[in-house]
C-alpha atoms as a PDB file:
ATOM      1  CA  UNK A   1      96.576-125.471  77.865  1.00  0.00           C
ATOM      2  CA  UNK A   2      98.402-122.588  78.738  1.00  0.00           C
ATOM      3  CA  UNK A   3     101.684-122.260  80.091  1.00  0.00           C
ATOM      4  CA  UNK A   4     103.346-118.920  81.529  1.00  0.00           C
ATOM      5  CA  UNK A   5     107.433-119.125  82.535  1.00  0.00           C
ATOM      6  CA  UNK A   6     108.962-116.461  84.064  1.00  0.00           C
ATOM      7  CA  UNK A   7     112.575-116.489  84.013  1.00  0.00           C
ATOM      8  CA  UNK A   8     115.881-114.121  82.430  1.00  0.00           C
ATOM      9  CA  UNK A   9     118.307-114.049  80.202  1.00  0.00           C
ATOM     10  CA  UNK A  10     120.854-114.746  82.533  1.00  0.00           C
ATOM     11  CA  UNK A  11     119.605-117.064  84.307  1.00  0.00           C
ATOM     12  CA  UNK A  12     121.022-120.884  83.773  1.00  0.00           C
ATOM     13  CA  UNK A  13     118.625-122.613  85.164  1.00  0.00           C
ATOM     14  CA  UNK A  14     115.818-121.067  83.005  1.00  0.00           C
ATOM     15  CA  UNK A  15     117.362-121.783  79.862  1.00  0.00           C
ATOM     16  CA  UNK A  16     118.012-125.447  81.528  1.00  0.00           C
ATOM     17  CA  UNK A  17     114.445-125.905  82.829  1.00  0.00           C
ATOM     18  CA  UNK A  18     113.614-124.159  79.137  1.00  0.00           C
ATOM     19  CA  UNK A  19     115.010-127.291  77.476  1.00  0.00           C
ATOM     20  CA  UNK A  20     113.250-129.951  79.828  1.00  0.00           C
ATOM     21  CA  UNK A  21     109.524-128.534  79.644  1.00  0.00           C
ATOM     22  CA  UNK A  22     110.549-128.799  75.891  1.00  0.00           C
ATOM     23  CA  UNK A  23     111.957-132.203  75.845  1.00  0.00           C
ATOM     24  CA  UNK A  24     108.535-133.181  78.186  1.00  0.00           C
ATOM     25  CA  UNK A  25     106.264-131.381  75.640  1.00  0.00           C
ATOM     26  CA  UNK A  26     107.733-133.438  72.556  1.00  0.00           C
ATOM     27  CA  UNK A  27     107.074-136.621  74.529  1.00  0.00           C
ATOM     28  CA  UNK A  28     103.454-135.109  75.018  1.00  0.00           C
ATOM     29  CA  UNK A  29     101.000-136.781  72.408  1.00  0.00           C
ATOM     30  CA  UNK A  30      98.648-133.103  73.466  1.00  0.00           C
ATOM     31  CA  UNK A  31     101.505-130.641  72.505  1.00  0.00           C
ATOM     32  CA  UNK A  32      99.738-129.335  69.428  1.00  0.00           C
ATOM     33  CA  UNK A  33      97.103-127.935  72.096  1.00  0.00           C
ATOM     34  CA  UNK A  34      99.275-126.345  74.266  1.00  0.00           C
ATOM     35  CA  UNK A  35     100.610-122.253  74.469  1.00  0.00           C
ATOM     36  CA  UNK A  36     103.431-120.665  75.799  1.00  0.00           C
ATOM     37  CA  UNK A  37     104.198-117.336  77.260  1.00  0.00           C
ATOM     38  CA  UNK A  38     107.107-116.181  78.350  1.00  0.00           C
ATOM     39  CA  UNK A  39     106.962-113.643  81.434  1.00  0.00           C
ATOM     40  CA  UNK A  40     109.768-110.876  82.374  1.00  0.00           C
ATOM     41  CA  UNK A  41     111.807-111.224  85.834  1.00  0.00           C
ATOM     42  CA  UNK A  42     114.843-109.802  86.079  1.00  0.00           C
ATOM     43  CA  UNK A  43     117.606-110.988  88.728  1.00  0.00           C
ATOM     44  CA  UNK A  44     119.706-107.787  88.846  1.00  0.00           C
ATOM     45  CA  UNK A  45     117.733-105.211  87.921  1.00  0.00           C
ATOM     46  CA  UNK A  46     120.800-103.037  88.741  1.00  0.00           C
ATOM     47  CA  UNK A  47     122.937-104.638  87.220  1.00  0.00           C
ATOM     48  CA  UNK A  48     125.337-102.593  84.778  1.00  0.00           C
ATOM     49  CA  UNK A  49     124.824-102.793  81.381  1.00  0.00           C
ATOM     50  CA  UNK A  50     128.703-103.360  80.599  1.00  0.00           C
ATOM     51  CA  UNK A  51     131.332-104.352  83.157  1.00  0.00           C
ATOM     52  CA  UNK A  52     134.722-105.429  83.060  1.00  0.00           C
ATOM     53  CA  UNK A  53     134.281-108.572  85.742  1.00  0.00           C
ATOM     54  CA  UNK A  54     133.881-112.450  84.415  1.00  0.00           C
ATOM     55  CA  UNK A  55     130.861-114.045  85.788  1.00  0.00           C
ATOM     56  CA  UNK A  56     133.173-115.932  87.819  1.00  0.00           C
ATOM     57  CA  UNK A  57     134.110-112.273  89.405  1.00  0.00           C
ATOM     58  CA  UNK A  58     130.922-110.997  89.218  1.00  0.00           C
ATOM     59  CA  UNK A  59     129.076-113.955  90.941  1.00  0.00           C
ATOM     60  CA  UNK A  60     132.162-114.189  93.756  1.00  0.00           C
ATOM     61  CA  UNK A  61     131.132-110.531  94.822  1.00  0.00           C
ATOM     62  CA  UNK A  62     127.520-110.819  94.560  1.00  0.00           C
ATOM     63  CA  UNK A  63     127.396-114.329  96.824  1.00  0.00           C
ATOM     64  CA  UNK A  64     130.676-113.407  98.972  1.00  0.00           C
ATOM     65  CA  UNK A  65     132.545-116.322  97.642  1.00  0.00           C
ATOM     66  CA  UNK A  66     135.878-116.951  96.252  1.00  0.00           C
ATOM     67  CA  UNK A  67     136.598-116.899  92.585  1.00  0.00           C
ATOM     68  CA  UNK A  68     137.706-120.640  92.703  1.00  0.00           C
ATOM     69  CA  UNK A  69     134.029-121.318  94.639  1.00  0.00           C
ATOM     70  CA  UNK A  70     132.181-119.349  91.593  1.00  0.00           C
ATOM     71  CA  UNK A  71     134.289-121.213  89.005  1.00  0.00           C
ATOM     72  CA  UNK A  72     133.429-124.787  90.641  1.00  0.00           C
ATOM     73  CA  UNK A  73     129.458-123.731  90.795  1.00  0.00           C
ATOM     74  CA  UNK A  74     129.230-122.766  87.851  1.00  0.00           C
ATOM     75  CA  UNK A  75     131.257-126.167  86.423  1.00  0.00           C
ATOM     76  CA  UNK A  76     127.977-127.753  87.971  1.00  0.00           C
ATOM     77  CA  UNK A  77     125.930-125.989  86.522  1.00  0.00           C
ATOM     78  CA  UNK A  78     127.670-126.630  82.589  1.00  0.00           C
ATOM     79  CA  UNK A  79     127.900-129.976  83.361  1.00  0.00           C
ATOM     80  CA  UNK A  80     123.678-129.808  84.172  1.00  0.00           C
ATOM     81  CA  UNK A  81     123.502-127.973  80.930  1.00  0.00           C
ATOM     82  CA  UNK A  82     125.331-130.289  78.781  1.00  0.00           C
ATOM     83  CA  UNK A  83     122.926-133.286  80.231  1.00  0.00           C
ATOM     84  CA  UNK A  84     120.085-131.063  78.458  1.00  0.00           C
ATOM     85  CA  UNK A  85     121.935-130.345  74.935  1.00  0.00           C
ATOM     86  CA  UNK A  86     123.247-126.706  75.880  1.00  0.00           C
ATOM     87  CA  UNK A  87     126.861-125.596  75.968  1.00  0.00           C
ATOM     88  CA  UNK A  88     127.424-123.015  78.300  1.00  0.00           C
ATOM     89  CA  UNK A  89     130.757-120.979  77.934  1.00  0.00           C
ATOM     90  CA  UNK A  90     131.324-119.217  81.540  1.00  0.00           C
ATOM     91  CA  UNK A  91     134.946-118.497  81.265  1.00  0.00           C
ATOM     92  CA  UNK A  92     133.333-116.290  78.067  1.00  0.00           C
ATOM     93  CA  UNK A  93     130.445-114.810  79.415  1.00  0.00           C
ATOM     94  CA  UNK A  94     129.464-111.317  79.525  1.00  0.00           C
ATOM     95  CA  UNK A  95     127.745-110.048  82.395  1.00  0.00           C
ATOM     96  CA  UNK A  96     124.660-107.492  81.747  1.00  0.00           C
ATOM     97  CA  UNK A  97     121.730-105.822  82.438  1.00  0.00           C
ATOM     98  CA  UNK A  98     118.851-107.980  81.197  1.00  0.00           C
ATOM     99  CA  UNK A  99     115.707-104.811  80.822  1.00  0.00           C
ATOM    100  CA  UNK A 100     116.246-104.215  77.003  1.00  0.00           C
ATOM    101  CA  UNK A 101     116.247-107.756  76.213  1.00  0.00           C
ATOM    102  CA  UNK A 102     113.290-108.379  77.822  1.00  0.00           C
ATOM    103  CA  UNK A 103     111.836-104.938  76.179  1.00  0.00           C
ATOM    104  CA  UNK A 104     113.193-106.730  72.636  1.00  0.00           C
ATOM    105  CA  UNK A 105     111.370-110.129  73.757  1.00  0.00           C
ATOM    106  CA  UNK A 106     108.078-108.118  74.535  1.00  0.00           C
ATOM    107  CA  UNK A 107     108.377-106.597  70.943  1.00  0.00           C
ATOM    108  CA  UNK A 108     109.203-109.915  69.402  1.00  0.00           C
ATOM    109  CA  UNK A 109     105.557-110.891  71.015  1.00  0.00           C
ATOM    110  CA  UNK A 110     103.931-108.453  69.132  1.00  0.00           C
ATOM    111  CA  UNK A 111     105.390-109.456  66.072  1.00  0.00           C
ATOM    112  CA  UNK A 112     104.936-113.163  66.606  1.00  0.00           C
ATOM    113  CA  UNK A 113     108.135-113.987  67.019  1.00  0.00           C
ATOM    114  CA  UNK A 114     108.495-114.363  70.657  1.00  0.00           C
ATOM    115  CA  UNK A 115     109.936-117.850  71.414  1.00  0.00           C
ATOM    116  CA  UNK A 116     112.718-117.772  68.882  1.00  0.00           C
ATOM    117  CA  UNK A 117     114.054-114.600  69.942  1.00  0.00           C
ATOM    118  CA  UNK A 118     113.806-115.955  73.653  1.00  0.00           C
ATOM    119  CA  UNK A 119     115.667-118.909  72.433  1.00  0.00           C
ATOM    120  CA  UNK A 120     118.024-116.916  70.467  1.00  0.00           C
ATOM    121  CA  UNK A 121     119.188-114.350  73.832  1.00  0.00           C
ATOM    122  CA  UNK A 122     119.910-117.471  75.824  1.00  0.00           C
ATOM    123  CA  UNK A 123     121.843-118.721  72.964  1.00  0.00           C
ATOM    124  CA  UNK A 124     123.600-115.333  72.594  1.00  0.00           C
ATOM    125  CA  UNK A 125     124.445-115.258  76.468  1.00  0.00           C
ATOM    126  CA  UNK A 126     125.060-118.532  77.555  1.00  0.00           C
ATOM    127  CA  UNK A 127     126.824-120.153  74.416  1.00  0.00           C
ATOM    128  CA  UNK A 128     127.919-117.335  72.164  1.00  0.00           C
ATOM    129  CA  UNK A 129     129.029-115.029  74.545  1.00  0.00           C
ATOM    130  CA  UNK A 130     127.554-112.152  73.247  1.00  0.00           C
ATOM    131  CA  UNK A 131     126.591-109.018  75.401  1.00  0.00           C
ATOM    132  CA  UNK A 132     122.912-109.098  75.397  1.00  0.00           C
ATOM    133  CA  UNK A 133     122.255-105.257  76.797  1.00  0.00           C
ATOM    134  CA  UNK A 134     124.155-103.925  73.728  1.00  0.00           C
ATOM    135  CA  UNK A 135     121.263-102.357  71.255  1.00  0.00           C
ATOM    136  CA  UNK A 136     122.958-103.626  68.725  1.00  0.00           C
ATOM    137  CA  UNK A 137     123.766-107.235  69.316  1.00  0.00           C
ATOM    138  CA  UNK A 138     120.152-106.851  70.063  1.00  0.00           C
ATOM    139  CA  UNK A 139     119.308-105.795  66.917  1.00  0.00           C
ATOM    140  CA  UNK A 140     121.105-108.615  65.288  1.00  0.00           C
ATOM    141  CA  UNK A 141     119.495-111.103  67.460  1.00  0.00           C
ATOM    142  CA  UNK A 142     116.157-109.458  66.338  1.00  0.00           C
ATOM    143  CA  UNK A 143     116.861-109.375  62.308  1.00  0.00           C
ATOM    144  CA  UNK A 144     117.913-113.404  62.683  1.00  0.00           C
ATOM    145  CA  UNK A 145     114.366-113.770  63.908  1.00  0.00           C
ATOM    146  CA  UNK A 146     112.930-111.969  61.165  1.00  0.00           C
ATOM    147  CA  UNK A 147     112.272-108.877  62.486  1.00  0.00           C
ATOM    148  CA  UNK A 148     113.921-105.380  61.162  1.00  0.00           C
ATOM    149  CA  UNK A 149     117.188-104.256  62.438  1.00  0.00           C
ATOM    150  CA  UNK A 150     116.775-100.598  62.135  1.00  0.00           C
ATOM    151  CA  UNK A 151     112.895-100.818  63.883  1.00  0.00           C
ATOM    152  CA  UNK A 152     114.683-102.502  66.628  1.00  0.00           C
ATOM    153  CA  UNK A 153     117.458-100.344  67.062  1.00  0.00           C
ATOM    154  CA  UNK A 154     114.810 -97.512  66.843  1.00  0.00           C
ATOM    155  CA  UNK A 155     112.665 -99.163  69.456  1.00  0.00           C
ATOM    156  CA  UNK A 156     115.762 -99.615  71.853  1.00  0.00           C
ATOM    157  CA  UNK A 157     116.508 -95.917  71.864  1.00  0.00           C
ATOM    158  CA  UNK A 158     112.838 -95.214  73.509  1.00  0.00           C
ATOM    159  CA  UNK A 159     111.295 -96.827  76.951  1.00  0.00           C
ATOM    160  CA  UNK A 160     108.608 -98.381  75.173  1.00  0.00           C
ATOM    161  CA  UNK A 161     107.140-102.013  76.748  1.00  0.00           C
ATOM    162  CA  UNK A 162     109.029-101.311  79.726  1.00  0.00           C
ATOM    163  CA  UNK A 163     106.078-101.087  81.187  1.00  0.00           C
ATOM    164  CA  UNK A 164     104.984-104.155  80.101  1.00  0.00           C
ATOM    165  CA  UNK A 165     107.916-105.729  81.566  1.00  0.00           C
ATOM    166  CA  UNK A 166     107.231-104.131  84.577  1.00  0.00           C
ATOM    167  CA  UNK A 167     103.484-105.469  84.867  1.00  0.00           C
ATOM    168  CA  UNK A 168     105.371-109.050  84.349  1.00  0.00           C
ATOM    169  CA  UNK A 169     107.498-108.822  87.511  1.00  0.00           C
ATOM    170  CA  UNK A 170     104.683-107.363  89.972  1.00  0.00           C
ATOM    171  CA  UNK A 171     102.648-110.300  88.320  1.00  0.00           C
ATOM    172  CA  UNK A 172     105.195-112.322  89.632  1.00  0.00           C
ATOM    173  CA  UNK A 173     105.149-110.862  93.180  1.00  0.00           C
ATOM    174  CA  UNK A 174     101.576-110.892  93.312  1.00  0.00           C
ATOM    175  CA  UNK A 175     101.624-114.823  92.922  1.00  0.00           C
ATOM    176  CA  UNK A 176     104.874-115.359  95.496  1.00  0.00           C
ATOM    177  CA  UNK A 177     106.962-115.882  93.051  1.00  0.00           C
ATOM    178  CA  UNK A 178     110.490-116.557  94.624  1.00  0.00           C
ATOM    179  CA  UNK A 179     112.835-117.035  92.016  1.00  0.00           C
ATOM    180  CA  UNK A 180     113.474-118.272  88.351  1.00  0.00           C
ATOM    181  CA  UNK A 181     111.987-120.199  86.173  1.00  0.00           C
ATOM    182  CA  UNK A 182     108.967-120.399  87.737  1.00  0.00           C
ATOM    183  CA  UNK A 183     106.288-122.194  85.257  1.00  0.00           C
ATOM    184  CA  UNK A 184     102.433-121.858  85.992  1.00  0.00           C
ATOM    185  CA  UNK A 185     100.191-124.344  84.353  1.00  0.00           C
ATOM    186  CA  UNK A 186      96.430-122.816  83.309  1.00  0.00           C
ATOM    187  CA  UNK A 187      96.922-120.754  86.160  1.00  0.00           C
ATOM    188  CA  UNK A 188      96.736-123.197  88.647  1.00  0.00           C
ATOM    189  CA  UNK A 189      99.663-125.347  89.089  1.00  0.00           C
ATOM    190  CA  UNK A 190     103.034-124.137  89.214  1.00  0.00           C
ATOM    191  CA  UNK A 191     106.594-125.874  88.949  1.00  0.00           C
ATOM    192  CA  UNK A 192     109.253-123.767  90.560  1.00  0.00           C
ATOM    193  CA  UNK A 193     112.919-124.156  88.954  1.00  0.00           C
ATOM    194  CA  UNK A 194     114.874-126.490  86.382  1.00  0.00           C
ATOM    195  CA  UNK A 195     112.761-129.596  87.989  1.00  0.00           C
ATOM    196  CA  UNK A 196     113.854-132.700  86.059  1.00  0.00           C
ATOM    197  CA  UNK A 197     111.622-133.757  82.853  1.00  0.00           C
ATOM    198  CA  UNK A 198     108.869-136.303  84.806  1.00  0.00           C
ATOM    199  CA  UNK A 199     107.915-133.185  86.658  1.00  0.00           C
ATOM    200  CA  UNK A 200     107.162-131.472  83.697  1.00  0.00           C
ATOM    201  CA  UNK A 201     105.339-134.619  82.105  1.00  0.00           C
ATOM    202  CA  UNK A 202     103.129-134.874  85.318  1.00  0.00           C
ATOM    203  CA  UNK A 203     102.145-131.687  85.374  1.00  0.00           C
ATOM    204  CA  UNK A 204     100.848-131.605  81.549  1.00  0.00           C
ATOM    205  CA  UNK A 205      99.297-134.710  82.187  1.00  0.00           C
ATOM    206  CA  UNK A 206      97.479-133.827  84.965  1.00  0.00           C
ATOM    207  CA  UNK A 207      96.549-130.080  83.487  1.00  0.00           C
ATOM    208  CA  UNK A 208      95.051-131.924  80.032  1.00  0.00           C
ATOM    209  CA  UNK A 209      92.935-134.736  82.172  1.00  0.00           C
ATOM    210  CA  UNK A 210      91.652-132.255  84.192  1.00  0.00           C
ATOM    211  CA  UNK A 211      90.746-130.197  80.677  1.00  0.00           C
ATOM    212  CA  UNK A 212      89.308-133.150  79.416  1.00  0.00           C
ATOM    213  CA  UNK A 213      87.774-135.177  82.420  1.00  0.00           C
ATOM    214  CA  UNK A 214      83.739-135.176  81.358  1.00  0.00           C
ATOM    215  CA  UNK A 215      82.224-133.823  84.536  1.00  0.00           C
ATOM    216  CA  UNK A 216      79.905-135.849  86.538  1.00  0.00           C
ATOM    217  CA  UNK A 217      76.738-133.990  87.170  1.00  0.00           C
ATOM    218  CA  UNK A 218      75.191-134.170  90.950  1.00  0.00           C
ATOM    219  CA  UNK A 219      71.478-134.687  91.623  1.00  0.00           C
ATOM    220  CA  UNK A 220      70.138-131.934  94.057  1.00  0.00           C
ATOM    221  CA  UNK A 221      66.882-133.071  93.547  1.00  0.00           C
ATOM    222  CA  UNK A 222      66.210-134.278  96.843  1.00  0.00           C
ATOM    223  CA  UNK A 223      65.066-137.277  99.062  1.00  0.00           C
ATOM    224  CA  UNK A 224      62.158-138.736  98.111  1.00  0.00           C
ATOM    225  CA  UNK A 225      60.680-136.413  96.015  1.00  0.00           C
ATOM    226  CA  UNK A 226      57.463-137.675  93.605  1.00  0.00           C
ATOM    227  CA  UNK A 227      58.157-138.581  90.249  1.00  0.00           C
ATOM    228  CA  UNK A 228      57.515-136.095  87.590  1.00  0.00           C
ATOM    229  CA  UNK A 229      59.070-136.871  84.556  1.00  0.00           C
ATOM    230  CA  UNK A 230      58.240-138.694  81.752  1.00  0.00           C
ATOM    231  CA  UNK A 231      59.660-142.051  80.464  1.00  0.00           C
ATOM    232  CA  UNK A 232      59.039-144.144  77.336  1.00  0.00           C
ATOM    233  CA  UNK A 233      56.362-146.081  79.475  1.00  0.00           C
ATOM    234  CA  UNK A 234      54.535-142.844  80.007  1.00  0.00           C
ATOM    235  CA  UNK A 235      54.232-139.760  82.471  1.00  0.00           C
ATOM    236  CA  UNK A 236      53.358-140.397  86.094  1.00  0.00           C
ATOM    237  CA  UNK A 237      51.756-137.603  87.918  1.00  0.00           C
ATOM    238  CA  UNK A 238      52.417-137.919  91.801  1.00  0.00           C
ATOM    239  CA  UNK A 239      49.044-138.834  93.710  1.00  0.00           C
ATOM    240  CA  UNK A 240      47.201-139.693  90.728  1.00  0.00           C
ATOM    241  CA  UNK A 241      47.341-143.568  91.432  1.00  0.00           C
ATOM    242  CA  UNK A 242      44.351-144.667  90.440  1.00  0.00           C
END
């Protein structure tokens, strides 16, 4: 089974429907047989790579609301995150331009290390309040994983994968994609958003029965047509009654 989730790095919700397709996969008795790629959307694409706002600021201005209405959203949100295991530190957060990370996570594929540097840029954003479009807080992020530090920070410097990023995110409009995370099961069923953890466990249910169900074959042979096949009590040829 195959699953593909697009989502980014600054995005709560994906690292909080993250956490439930993985708490509905460890419940999953199938998990062993299941894959998952991780797809590139980005929410600002121009978005600044540094800026001096909060995210309280920064999300007041982007949704005209008041700092205090930014603040008490995102207080929701945490408190959603903490029912999944995450800490998320907004009054710490450092808004940012998400393309290199997702250029990092497309190199981390190639080196197969792709879902624990995912993991590990949530982490860095959400909970450790690093700034995840600095090369090299992306290059430490990297070597934690395993990867080299200097390769990364060498990669970083070019435009390589963005390309591949790129493919990602007209993938995503292709399909009608709408927002993040957006999960699509063997390319046929999708779950759109941080759904709770049954919807998760339905949908790899379903997905693996279907995988498995032993098809049922249907007989086109037709109405009433002679017998000609043989049987342990011998071969009857149609006409030949006698």
């Amino acid at each position: 089974m195959k699953i593909s989730v697009w989502s980014d790095f600054v995005c709560p919700f994906c690292y909080i429907g993250k956490r439930r397709l993985e708490e509905a996969l460890n419940m999953f008795p199938h998990k062993d047989g299941v894959t998952i790629q991780f797809k590139s959307f980005e929410l600002a694409p121009d978005a600044a790579k540094k800026t001096d706002k909060s995210i309280h600021e920064a999300l007041a201005a982007k949704y005209g609301m008041s700092i205090a209405q930014a603040k008490a959203m995102n207080q929701n949100v945490g408190e959603q995150a903490a029912l999944a295991g995450l800490t998320f530190n907004f009054d710490e957060m450092k808004p940012a331009n998400t393309l290199d990370a997702h250029r990092l996570a497309k190199l981390a594929e190639e080196k197969g290390k792709e879902a624990e540097v995912t993991e590990r840029l949530l982490q860095a954003y959400f909970t450790d309040s690093l700034l995840i479009s600095d090369h090299l807080v992306l290059a430490e992020i990297a070597g934690k994983a395993g990867l080299n530090k200097e390769e990364v920070i060498s990669f970083l410097a070019t435009d390589r994968l963005t390309e591949e990023v790129r493919i990602d995110e007209e993938e995503a409009r292709r399909i009608g994609v709408q927002g993040v995370p957006f999960f699509v099961f063997n390319d046929k069923y999708a779950i759109s958003g941080a759904q709770p953890v049954e919807a998760f466990t339905a949908a790899l249910q379903k997905v693996w029965e279907e995988e498995n169900e032993k098809p049922v074959l249907q007989d086109l042979s037709g109405d009433g047509a002679p017998d000609t096949v043989c049987t342990d009590e011998g071969c009857d040829v149609p006409g030949d009654r006698t």
